[in-house]
C-alpha atoms as a PDB file:
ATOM      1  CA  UNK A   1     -72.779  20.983 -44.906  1.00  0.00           C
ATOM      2  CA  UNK A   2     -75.922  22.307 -46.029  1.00  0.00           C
ATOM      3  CA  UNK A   3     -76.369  22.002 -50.431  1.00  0.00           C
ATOM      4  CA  UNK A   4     -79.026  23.856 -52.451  1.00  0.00           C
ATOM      5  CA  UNK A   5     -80.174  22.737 -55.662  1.00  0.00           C
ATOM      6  CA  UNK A   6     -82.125  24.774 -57.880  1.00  0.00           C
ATOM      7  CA  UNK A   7     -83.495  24.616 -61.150  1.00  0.00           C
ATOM      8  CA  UNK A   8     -86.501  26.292 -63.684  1.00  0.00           C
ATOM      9  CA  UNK A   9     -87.351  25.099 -67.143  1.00  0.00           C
ATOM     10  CA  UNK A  10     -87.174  27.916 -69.520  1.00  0.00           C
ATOM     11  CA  UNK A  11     -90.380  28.133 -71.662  1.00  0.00           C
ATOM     12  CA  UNK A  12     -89.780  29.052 -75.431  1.00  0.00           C
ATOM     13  CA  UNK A  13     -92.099  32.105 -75.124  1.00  0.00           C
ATOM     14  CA  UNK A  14     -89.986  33.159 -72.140  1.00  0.00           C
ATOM     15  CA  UNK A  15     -86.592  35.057 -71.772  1.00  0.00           C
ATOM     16  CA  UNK A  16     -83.623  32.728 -70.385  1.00  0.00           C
ATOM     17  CA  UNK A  17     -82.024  35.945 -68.344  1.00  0.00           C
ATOM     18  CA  UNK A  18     -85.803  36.609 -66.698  1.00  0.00           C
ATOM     19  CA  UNK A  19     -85.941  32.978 -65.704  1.00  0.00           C
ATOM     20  CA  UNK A  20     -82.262  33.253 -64.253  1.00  0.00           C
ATOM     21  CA  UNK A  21     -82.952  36.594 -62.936  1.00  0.00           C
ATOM     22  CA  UNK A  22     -86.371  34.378 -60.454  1.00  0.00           C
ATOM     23  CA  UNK A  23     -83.913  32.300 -59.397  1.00  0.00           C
ATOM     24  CA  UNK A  24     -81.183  35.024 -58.599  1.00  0.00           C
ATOM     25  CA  UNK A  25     -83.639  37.038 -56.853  1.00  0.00           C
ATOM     26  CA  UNK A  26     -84.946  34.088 -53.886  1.00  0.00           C
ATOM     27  CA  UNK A  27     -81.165  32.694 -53.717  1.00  0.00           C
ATOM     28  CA  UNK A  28     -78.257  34.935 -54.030  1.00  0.00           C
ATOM     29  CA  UNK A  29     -74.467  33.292 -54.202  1.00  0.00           C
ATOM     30  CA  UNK A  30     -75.788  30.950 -56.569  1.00  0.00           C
ATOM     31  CA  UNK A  31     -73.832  29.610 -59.365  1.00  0.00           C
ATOM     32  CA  UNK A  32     -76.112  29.544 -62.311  1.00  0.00           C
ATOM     33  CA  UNK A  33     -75.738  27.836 -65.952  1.00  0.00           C
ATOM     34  CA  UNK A  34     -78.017  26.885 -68.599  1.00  0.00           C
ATOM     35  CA  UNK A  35     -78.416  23.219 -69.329  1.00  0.00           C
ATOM     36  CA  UNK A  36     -79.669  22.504 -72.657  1.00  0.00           C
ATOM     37  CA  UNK A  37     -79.443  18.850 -72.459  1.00  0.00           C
ATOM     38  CA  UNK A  38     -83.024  18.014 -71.115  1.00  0.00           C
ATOM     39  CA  UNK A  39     -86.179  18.256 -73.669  1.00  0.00           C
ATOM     40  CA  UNK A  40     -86.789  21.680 -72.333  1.00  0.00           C
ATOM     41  CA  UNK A  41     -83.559  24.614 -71.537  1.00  0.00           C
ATOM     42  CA  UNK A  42     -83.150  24.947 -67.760  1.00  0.00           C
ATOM     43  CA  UNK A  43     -81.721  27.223 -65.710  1.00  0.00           C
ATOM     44  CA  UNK A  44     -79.738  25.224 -62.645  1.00  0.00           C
ATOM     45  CA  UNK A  45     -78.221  26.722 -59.937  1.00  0.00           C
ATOM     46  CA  UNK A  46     -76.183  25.378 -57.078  1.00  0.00           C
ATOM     47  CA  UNK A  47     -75.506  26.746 -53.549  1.00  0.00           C
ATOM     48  CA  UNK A  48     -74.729  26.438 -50.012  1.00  0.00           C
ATOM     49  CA  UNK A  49     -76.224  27.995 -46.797  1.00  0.00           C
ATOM     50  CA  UNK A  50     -75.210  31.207 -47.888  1.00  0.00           C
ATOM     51  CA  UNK A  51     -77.497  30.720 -50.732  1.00  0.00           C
ATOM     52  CA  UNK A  52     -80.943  30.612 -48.299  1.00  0.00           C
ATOM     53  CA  UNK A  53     -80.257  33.788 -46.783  1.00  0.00           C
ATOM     54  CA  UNK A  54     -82.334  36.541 -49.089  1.00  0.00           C
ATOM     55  CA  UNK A  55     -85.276  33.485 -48.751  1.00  0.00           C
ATOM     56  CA  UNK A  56     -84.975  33.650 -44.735  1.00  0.00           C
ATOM     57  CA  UNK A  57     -85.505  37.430 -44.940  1.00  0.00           C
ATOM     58  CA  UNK A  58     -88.401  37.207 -47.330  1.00  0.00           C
ATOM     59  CA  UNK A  59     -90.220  34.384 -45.158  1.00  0.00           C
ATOM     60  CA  UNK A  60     -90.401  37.170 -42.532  1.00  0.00           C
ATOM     61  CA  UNK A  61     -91.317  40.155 -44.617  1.00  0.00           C
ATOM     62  CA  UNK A  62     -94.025  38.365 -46.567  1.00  0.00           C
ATOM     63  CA  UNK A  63     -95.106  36.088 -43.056  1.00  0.00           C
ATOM     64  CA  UNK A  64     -94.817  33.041 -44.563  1.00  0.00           C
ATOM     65  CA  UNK A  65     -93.013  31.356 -41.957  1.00  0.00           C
ATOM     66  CA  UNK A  66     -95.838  28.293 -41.589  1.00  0.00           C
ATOM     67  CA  UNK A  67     -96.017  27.981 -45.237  1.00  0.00           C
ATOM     68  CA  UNK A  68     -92.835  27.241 -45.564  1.00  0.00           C
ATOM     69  CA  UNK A  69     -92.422  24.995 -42.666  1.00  0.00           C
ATOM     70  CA  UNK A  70     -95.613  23.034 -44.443  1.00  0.00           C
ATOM     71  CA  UNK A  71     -93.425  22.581 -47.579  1.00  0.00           C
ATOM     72  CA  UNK A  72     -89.918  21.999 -46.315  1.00  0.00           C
ATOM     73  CA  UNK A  73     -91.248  19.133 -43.946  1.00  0.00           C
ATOM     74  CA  UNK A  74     -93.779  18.290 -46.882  1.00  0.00           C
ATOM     75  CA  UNK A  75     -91.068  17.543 -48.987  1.00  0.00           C
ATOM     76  CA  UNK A  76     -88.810  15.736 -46.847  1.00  0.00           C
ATOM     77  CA  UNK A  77     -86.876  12.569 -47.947  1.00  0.00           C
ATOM     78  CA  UNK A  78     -87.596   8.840 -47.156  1.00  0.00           C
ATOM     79  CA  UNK A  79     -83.865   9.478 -45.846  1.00  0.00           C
ATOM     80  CA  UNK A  80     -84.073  12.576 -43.642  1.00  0.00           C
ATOM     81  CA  UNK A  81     -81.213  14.176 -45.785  1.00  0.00           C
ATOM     82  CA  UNK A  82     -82.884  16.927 -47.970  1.00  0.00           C
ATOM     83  CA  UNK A  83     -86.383  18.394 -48.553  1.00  0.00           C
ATOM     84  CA  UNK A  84     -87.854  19.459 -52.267  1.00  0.00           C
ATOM     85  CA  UNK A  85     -89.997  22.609 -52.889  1.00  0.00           C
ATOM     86  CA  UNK A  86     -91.412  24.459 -55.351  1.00  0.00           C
ATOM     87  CA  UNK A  87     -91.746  27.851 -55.602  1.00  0.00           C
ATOM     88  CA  UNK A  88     -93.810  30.104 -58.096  1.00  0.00           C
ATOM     89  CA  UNK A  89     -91.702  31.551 -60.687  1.00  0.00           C
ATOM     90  CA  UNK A  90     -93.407  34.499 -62.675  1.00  0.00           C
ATOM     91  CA  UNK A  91     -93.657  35.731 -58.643  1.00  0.00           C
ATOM     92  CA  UNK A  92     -90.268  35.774 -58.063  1.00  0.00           C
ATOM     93  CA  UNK A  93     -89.405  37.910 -60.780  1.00  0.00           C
ATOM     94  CA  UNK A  94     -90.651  40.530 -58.860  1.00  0.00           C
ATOM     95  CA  UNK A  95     -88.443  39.702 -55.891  1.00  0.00           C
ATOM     96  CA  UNK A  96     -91.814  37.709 -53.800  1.00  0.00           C
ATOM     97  CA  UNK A  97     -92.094  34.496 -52.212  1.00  0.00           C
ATOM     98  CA  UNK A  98     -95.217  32.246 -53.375  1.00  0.00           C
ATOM     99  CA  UNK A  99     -95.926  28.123 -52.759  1.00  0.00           C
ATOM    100  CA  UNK A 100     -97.548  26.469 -55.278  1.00  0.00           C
ATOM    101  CA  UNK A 101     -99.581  23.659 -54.729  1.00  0.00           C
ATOM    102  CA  UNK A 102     -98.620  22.336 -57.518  1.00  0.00           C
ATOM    103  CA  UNK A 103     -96.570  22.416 -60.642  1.00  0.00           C
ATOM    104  CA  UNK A 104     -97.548  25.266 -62.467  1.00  0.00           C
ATOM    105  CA  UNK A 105     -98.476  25.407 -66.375  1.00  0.00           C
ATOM    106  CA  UNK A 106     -95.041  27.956 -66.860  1.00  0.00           C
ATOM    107  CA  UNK A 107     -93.248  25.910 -64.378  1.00  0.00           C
ATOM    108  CA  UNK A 108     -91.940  26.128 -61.200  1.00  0.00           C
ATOM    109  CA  UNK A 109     -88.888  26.491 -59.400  1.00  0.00           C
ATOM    110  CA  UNK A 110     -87.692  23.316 -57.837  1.00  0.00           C
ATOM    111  CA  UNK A 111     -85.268  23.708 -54.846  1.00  0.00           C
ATOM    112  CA  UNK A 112     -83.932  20.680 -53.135  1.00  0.00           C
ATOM    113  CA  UNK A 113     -82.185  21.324 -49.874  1.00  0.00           C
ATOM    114  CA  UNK A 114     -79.285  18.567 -48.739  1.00  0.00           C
ATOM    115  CA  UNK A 115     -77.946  17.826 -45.239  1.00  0.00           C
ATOM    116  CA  UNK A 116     -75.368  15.888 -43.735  1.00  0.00           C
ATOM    117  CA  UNK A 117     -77.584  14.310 -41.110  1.00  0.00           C
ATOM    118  CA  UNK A 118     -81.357  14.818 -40.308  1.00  0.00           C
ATOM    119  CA  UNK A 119     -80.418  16.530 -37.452  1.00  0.00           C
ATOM    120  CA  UNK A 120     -78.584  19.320 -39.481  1.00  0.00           C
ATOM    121  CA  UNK A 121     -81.547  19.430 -41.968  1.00  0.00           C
ATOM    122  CA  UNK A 122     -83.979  19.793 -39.163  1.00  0.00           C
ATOM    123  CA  UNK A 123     -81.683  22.507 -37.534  1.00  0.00           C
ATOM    124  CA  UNK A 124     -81.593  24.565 -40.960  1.00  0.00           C
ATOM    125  CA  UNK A 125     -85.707  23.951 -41.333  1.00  0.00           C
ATOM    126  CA  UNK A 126     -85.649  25.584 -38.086  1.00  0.00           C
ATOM    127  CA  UNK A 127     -83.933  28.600 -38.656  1.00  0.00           C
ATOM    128  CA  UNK A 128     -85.456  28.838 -41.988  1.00  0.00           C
ATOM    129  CA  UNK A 129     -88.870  28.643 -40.817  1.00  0.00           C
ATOM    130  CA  UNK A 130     -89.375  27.751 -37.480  1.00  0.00           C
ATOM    131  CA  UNK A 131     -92.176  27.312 -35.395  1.00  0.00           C
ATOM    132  CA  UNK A 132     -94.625  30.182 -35.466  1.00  0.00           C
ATOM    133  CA  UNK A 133     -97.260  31.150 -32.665  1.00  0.00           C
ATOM    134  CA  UNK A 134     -99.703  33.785 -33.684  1.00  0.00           C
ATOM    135  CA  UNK A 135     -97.423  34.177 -36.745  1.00  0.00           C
ATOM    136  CA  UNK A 136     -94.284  35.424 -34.649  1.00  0.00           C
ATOM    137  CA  UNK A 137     -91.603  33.243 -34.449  1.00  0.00           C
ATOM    138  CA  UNK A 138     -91.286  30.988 -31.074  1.00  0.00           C
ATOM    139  CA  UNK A 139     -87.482  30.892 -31.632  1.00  0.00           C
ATOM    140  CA  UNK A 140     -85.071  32.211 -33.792  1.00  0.00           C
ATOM    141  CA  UNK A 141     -81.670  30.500 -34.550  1.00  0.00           C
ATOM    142  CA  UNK A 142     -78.498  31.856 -35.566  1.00  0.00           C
ATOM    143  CA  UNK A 143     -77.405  30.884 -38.852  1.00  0.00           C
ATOM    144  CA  UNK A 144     -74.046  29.413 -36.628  1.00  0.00           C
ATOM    145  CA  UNK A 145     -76.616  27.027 -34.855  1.00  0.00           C
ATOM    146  CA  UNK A 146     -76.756  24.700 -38.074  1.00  0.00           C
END
């Protein structure tokens, strides 16, 4: 069972429903909440498969399918179980995919993906983002194939 964990730190110069509104925009079907017990407000969310969908359409659209393969098996656990991202807020407030290299002054959004096995988190990279050859998918999965 695939798990998506998301969260943003909210910025004192920024709005909390903007924020939310990044995070609603890459991952729909996600529960969101504020949690106010870190230094910094945050805006967590937490998903399931269902949750990656409006991303997988956007990887296409925008052609960021190697991009994202680069980060999801970038981030990767010593475990094989889930993979960590980032992904630029202020740019998915207007309903865009961007990677940052790193953490950006504003913050990012951190997503952290969790898998049963390393062969269902390798399946779901797959269909996410899989491999590309001049930018065109080689493959593409059903969502049923994870």
């Amino acid at each position: 069972m695939i798990e998506v964990e998301v969260s943003a730190i909210v910025n004192p110069t920024e709005d909390t429903e903007r924020v939310a509104l990044a995070i609603s925009n890459m991952f729909k079907r996600l529960e969101t909440n504020l949690d106010q017990s870190m230094p910094k407000p945050r805006v967590v969310g937490h998903g399931n498969l269902e949750s990656l969908f409006t991303m997988h359409e956007l990887l296409r659209q925008e052609r960021l399918l190697d991009t994202a393969r680069t980060q999801l098996n970038k981030g990767h656990s010593i475990d094989g179980l889930s993979t960590d991202f980032m992904l630029n807020k202020q740019v998915a407030t207007v309903n865009r995919l961007n990677f940052p290299a790193t953490e950006e002054p504003l913050g990012s959004i951190h997503v952290t993906i969790n898998a049963n096995s390393g062969e269902e988190l390798d399946r779901l990279i797959d269909w996410l983002a899989p491999q590309t050859e001049d930018g065109e998918p080689l493959i593409e999965l059903d969502v049923n194939d994870i």
